[in-house]
Protein backbone atom coordinates (compact mmCIF):
# COMPACT_ATOMS: atom_id res chain seq x y z
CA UNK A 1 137.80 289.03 35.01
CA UNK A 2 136.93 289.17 30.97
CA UNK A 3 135.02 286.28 29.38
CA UNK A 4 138.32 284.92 27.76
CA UNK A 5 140.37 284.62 31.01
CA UNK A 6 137.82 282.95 32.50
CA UNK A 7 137.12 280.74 29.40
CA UNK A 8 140.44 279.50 29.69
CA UNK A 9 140.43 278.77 33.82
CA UNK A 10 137.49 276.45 33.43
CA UNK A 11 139.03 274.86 30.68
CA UNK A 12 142.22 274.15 32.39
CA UNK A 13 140.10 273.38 35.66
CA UNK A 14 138.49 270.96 33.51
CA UNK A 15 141.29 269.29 32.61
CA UNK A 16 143.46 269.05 35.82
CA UNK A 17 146.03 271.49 34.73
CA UNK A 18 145.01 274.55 36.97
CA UNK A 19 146.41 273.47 40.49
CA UNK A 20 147.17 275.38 43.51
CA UNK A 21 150.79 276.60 44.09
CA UNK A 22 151.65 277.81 40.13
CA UNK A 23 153.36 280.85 39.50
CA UNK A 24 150.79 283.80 38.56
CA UNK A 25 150.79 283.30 34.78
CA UNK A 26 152.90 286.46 33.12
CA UNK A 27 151.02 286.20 29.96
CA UNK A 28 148.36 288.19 32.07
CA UNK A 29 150.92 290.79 34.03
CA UNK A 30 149.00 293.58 32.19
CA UNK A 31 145.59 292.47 32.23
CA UNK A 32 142.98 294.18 34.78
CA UNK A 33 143.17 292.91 38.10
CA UNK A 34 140.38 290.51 38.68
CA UNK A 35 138.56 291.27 41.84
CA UNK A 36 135.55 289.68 43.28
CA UNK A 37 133.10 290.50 45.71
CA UNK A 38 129.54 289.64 47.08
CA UNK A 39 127.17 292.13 45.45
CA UNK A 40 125.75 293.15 48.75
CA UNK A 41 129.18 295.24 48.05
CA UNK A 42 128.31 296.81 45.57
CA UNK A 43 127.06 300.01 46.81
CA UNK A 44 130.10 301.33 48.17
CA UNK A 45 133.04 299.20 46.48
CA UNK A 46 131.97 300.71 42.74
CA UNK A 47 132.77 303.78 43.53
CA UNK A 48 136.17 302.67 45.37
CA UNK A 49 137.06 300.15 42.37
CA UNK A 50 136.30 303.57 40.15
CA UNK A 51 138.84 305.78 42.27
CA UNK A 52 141.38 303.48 42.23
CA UNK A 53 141.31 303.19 38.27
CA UNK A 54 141.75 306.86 37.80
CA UNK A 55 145.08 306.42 39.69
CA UNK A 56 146.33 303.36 38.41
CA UNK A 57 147.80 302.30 34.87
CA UNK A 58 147.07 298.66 35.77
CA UNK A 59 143.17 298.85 36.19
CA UNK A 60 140.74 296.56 38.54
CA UNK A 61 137.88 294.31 36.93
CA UNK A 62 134.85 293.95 39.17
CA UNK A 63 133.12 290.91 39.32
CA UNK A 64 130.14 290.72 42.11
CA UNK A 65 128.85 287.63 42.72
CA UNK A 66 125.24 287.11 43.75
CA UNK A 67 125.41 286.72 46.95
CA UNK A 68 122.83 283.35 46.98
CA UNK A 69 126.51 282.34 45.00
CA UNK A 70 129.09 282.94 46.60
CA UNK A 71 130.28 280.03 48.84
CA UNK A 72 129.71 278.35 45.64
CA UNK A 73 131.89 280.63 43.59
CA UNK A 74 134.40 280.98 46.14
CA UNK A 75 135.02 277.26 47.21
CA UNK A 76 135.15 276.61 43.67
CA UNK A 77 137.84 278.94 43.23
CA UNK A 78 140.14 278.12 46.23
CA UNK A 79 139.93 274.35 45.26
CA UNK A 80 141.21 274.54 42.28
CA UNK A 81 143.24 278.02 42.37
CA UNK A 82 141.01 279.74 39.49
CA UNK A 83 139.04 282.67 39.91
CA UNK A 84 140.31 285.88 40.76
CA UNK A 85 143.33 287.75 41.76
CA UNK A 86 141.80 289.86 44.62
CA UNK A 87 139.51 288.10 46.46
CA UNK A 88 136.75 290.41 48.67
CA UNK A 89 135.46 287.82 51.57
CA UNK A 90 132.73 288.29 54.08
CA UNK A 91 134.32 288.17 56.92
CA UNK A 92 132.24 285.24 58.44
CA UNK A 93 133.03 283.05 55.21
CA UNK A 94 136.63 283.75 55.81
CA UNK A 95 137.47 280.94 57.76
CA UNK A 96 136.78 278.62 55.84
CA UNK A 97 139.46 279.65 53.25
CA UNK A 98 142.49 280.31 55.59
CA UNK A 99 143.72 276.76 55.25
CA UNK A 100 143.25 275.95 51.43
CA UNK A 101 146.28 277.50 50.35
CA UNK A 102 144.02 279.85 48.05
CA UNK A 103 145.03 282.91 49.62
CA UNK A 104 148.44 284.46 50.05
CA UNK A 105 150.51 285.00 53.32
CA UNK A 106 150.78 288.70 54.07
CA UNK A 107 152.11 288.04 57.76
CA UNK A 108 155.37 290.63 57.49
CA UNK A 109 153.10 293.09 55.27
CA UNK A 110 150.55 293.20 57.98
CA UNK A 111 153.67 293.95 60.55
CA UNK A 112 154.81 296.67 58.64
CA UNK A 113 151.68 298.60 58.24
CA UNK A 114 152.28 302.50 59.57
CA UNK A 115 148.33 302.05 60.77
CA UNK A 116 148.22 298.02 61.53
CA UNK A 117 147.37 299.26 65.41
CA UNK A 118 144.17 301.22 63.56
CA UNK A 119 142.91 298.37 61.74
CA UNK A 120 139.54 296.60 63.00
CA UNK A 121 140.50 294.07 65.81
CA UNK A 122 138.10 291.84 64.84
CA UNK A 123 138.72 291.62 61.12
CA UNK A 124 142.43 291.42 61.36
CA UNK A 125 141.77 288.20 63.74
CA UNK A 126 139.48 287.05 60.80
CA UNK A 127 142.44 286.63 58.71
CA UNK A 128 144.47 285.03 61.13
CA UNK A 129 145.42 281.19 61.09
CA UNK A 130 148.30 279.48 63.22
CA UNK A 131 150.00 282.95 63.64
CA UNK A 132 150.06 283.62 60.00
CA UNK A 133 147.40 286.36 58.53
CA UNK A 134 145.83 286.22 55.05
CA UNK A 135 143.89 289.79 54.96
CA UNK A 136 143.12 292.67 55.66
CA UNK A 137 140.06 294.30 56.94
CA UNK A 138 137.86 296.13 54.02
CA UNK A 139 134.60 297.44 55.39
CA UNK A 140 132.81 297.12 58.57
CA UNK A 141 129.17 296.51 59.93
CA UNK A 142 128.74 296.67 63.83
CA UNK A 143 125.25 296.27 65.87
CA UNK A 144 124.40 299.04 68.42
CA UNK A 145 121.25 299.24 70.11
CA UNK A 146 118.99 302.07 68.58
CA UNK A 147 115.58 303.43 70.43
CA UNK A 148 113.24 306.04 69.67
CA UNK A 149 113.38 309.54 71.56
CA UNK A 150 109.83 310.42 70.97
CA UNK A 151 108.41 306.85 72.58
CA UNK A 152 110.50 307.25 75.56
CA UNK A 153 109.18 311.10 75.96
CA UNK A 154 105.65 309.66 75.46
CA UNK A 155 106.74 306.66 78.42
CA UNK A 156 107.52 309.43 80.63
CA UNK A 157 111.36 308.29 79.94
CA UNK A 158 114.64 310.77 79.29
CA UNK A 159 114.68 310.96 75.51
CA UNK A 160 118.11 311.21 75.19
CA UNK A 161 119.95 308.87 77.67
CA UNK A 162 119.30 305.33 76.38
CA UNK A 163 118.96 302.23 78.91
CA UNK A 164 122.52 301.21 80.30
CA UNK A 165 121.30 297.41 81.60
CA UNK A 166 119.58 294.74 81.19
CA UNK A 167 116.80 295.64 83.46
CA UNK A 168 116.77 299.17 82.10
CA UNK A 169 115.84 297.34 78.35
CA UNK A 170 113.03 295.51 79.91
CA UNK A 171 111.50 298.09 82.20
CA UNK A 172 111.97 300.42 79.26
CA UNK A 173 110.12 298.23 76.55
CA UNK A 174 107.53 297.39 79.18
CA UNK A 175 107.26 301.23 79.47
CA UNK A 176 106.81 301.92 75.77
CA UNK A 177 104.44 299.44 75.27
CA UNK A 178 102.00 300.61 77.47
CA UNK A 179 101.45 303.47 75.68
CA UNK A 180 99.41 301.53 73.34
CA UNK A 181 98.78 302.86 69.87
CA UNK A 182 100.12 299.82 68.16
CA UNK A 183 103.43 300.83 70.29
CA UNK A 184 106.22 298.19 71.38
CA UNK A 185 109.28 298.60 73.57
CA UNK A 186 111.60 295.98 71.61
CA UNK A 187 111.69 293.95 67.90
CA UNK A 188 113.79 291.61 66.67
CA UNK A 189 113.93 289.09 64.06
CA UNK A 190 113.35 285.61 65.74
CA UNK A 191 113.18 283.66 62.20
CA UNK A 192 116.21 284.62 60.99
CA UNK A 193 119.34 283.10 62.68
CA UNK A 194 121.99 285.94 60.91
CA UNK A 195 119.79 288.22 62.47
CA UNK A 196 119.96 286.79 65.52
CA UNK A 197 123.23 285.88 66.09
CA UNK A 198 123.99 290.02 64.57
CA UNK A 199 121.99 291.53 67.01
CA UNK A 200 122.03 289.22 70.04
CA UNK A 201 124.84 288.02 70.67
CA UNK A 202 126.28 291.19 71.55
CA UNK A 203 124.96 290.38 75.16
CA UNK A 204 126.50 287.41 76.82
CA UNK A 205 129.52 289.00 74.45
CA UNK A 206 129.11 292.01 76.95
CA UNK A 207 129.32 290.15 80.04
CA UNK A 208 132.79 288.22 78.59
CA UNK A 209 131.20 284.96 77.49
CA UNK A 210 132.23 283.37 74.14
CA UNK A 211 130.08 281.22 71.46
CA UNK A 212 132.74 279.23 69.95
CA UNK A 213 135.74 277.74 72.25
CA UNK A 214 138.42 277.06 69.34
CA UNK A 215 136.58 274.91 66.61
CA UNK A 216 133.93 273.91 69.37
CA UNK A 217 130.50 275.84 69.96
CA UNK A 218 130.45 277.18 73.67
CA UNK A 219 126.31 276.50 74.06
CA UNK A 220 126.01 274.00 77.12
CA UNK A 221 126.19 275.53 80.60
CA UNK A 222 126.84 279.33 78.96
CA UNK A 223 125.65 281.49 81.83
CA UNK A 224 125.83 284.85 80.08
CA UNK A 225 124.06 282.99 76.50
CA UNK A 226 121.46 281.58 79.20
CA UNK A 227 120.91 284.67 80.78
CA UNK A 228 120.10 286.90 77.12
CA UNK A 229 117.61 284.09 76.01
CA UNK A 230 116.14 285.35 79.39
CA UNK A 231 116.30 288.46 78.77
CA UNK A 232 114.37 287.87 75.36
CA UNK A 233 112.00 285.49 77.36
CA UNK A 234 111.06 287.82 79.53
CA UNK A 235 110.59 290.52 77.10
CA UNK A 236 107.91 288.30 75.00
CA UNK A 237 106.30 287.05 78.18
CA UNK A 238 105.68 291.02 78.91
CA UNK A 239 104.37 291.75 75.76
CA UNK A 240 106.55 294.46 74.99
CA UNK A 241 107.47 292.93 71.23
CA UNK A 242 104.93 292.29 68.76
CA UNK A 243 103.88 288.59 67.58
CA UNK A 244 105.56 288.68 64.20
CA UNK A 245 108.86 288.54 66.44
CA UNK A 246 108.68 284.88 66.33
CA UNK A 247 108.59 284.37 62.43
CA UNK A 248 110.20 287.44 61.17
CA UNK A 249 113.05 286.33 58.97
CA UNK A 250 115.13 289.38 57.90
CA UNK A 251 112.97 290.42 55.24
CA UNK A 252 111.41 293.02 57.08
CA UNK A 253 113.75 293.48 59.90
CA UNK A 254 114.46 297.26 59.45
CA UNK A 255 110.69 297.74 59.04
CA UNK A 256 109.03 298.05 62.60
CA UNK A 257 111.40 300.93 63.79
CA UNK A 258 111.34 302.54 60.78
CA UNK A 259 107.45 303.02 61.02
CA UNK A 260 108.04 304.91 64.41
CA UNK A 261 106.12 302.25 66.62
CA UNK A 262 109.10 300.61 67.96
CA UNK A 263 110.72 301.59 71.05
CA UNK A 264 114.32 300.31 70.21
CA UNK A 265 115.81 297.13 68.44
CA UNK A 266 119.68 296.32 68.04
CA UNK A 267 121.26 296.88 64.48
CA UNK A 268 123.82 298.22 61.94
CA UNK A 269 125.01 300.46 60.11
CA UNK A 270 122.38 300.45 57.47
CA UNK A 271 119.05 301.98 59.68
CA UNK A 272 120.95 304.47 60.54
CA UNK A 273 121.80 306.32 57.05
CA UNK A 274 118.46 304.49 55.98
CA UNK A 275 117.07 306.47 59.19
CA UNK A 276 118.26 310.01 58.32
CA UNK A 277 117.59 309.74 54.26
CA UNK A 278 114.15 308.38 53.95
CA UNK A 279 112.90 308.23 57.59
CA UNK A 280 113.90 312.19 59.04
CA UNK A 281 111.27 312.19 61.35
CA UNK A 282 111.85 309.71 62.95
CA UNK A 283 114.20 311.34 66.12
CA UNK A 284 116.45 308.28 67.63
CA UNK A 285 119.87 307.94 69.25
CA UNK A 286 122.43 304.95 69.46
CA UNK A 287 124.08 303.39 72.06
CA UNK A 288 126.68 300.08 72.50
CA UNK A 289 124.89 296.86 73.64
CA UNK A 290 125.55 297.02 77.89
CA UNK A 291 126.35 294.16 79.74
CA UNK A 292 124.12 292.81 82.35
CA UNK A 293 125.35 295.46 84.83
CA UNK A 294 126.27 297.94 82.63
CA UNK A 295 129.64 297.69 83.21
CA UNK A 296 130.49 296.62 79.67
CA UNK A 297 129.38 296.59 75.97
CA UNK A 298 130.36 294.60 72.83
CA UNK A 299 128.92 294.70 69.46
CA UNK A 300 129.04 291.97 66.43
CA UNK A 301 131.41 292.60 63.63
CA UNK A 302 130.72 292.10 60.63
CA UNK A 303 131.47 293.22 57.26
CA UNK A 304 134.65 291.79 54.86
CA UNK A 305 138.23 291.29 54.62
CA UNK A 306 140.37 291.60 51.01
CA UNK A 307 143.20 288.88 50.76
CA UNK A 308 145.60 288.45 47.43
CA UNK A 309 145.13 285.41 45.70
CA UNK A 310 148.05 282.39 44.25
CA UNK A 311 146.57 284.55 40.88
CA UNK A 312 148.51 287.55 41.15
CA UNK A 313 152.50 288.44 42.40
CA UNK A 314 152.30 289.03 45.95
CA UNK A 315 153.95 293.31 45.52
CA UNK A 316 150.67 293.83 42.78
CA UNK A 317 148.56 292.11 45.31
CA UNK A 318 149.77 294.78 48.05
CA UNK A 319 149.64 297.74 46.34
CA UNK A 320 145.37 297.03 45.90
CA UNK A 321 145.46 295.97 49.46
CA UNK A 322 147.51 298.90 50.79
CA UNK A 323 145.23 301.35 48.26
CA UNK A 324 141.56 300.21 49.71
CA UNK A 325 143.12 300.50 53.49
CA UNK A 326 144.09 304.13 53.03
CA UNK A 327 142.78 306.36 49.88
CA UNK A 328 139.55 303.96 50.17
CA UNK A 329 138.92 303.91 53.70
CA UNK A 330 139.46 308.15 53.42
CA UNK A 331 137.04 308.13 50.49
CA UNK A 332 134.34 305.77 52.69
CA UNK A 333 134.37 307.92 55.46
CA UNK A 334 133.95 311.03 53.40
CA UNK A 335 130.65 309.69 51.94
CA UNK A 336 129.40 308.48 55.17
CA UNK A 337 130.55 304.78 55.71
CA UNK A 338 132.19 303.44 58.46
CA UNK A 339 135.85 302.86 57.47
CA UNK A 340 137.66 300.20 59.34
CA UNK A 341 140.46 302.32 60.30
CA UNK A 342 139.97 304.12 63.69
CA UNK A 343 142.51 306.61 62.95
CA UNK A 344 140.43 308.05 59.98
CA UNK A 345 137.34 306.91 61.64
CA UNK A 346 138.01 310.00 63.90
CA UNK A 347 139.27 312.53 61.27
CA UNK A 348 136.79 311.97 58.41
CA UNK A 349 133.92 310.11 59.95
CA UNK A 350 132.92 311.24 63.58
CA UNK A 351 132.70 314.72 62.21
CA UNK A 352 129.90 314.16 60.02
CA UNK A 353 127.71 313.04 62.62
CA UNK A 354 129.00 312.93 66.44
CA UNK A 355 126.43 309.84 66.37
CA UNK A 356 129.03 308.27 64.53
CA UNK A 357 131.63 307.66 67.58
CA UNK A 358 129.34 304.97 68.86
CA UNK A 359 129.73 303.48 65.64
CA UNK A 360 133.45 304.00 65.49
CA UNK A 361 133.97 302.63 69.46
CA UNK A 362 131.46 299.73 68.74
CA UNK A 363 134.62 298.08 66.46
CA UNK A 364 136.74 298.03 69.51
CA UNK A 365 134.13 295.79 71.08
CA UNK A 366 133.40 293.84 68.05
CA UNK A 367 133.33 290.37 67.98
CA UNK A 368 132.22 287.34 65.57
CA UNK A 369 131.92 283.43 65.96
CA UNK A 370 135.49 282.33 63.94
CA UNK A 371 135.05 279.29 62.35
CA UNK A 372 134.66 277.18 58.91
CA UNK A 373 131.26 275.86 60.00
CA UNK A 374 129.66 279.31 61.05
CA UNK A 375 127.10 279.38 58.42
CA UNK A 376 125.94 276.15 59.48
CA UNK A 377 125.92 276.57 63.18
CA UNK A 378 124.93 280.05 63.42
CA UNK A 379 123.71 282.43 60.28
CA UNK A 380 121.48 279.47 58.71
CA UNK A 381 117.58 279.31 59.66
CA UNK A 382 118.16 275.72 60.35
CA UNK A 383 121.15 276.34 62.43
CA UNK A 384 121.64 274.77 65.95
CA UNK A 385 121.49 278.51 66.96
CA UNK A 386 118.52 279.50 65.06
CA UNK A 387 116.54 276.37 66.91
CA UNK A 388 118.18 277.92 69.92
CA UNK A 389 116.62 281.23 69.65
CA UNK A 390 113.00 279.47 68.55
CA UNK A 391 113.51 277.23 71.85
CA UNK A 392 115.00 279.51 74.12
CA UNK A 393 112.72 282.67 73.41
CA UNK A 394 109.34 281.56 72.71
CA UNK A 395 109.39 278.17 74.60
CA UNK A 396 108.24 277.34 77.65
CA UNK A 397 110.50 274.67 78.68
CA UNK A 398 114.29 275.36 80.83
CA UNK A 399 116.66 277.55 78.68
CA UNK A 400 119.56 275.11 79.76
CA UNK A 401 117.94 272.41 77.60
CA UNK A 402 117.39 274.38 74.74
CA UNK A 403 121.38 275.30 74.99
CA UNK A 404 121.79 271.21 75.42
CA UNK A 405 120.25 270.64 72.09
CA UNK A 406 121.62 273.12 70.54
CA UNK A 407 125.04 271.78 71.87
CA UNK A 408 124.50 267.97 70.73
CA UNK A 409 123.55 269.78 67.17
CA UNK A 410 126.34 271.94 66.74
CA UNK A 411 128.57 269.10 67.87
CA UNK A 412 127.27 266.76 64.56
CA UNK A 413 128.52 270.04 62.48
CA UNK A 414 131.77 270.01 63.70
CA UNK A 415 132.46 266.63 64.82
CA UNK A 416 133.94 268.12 68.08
């Protein structure tokens, strides 16, 4: 959006004039396209925005918004119907949008998608409220559980087959540990609840359990959550994760595996091009997280959805939306990201790696906590769920209190 367009929002903002529900104004039918996104977007959506220009008369304005910014930004915009025309949304931030009357209805648009089957379970159910959807999935991150082939060979363990169960992830860390060195079997990052939730919650996920029950969290008298704090418990009691577990808090979460003295830690998307760019000799495989048993897997979802704003006529809106769902999921996968498409997932982006199906099969299982308070129950360091992990990991009292507190918390949040 140019400096003049936007001059002129906050001025009407200002004055009460801009309200939600007005006709996109024609005096800007042949301005760019205002799109925003969080900058953590950047990378990859620069080079899509740039494509799409080349093809188009009509051309897209990128705006990325620091991402400290944008629930700011974003809840600024929807309440008073400024801001952009294409709106780029995390898709854990989504929620809280789908009932401000911000974004635009694309219900029978979604229906008549050719690929609408192909599209990202999770992300399409994102966009969803009441039976009406409001986006479309954009880009995709999904957690898988990585390990180290030359620790297990040094544990006396099959380099190449990683562990299918619970007990297999202990007995396995426990294994890799002892070879000593500065060596540990497991890391995470118990200070930072995103982290957390991103890369544990994948397993009571795995053995069917949910985390949020409608608009209520799902903490109290969760066997499966009660049973992965365990498994975390037991892990630390062991040994088999160093001490900086406890306080780590994302800013150096990548940084333990990629120094080759970690035996395996659950993660994205990002270690693993990180992994074969910087880090080559560093020889590792991937895997979906396994149930208890085995039996089943699941992985967290993340990434963002792209919904048309009251800014912008509703066929303009779809033609960017139908664009970044087929030329720029094609163009993602041919530079190595995960597109959110399985269809082209298997055409352009398993054949660059064959690593990459777990990648593409992890979105089947994908899953993510849906609701407008997830930041504050789940991704913040002061979450309910972040004093849950702190509690339920490193304490030494029962697990089911620490899900009891975290319970009464999470209840204050959402007044359920």
């Amino acid at each position: 959006m140019n400096l003049r367009r936007r001059t002129i929002f906050s001025a009407l903002a200002a004055a009460g004039a801009l309200t939600l529900g007005l006709s996109p104004p024609t005096a800007y039918a042949s301005e760019p396209i205002a799109l925003w996104a969080r900058a953590e977007t950047g990378s990859f959506l620069t080079p899509l925005v740039e494509a799409y220009n080349k093809s188009h008369e009509r051309q897209i304005s990128l705006t990325l918004v620091p991402d400290a910014q944008v629930t700011q930004k974003y809840s600024a915009a929807a309440a008073t119907g400024s801001g952009p025309d294409i709106a780029i949304i995390e898709i854990g931030r989504l929620p809280q949008f789908l009932a401000s009357g911000w974004l635009q209805d694309i219900t029978s648009d979604l229906a008549g998608l050719p690929y609408k089957d192909a599209l990202s379970p999770a992300h399409v159910s994102q966009g969803e409220l009441d039976g009406k959807h409001y986006a479309l999935p954009l880009s995709a991150d999904v957690s898988v559980l990585y390990w180290n082939k030359a620790l297990f060979k040094a544990a006396g363990l099959a380099p190449d087959t990683g562990p299918k169960t619970w007990d297999e992830i202990r007995s396995t860390a426990a294994a890799i540990t002892k070879t000593g060195n500065g060596n540990f079997g497991y890391f995470f990052s118990g200070g930072c609840g995103g982290c957390m939730a991103f890369t544990m919650l994948p397993y009571p996920w795995a053995q069917g359990a949910e985390v949020m029950v409608g608009e209520k969290a799902n903490f109290a008298g969760n066997k499966a959550l009660g049973d992965s704090l365990q498994l975390y418990r037991d892990i630390v009691k062991d040994g088999s994760t160093p001490n900086t577990a406890q306080t780590e808090n994302g800013a150096n979460q990548f940084g333990p595996f990629f120094s080759g003295k970690i035996g395996m830690f659950v993660n994205g998307t990002y270690p693993y091009v990180e992994l074969k760019k910087s880090h080559p000799d560093i020889d590792f495989g991937i895997e979906l997280v396994p149930s208890k048993d085995g039996s089943g897997a699941a992985s967290f979802a993340g990434g963002d959805d792209i919904a048309i704003t009251k800014r912008i006529d509703k066929a303009t809106g779809m033609e960017v939306l139908k664009w970044f769902t087929s030329e720029g999921q094609q163009l993602l996968a041919q530079s190595g990201v995960l597109p959110i498409r399985s269809d082209i997932a298997q055409a352009d982006y398993v054949s660059l790696d064959p690593r990459n199906q777990v990648f593409v099969d992890a979105l089947k299982y994908g899953h993510i906590p849906k609701s407008p308070e997830v930041n504050a129950i789940f991704f913040d360091n002061s979450s309910p769920f972040a004093g849950l992990v702190q509690a339920g990991i490193f304490g030494t009292g029962p697990i089911d209190a620490a899900l009891n507190a975290a319970q009464s918390a999470a209840d204050k949040i959402t007044g359920k």
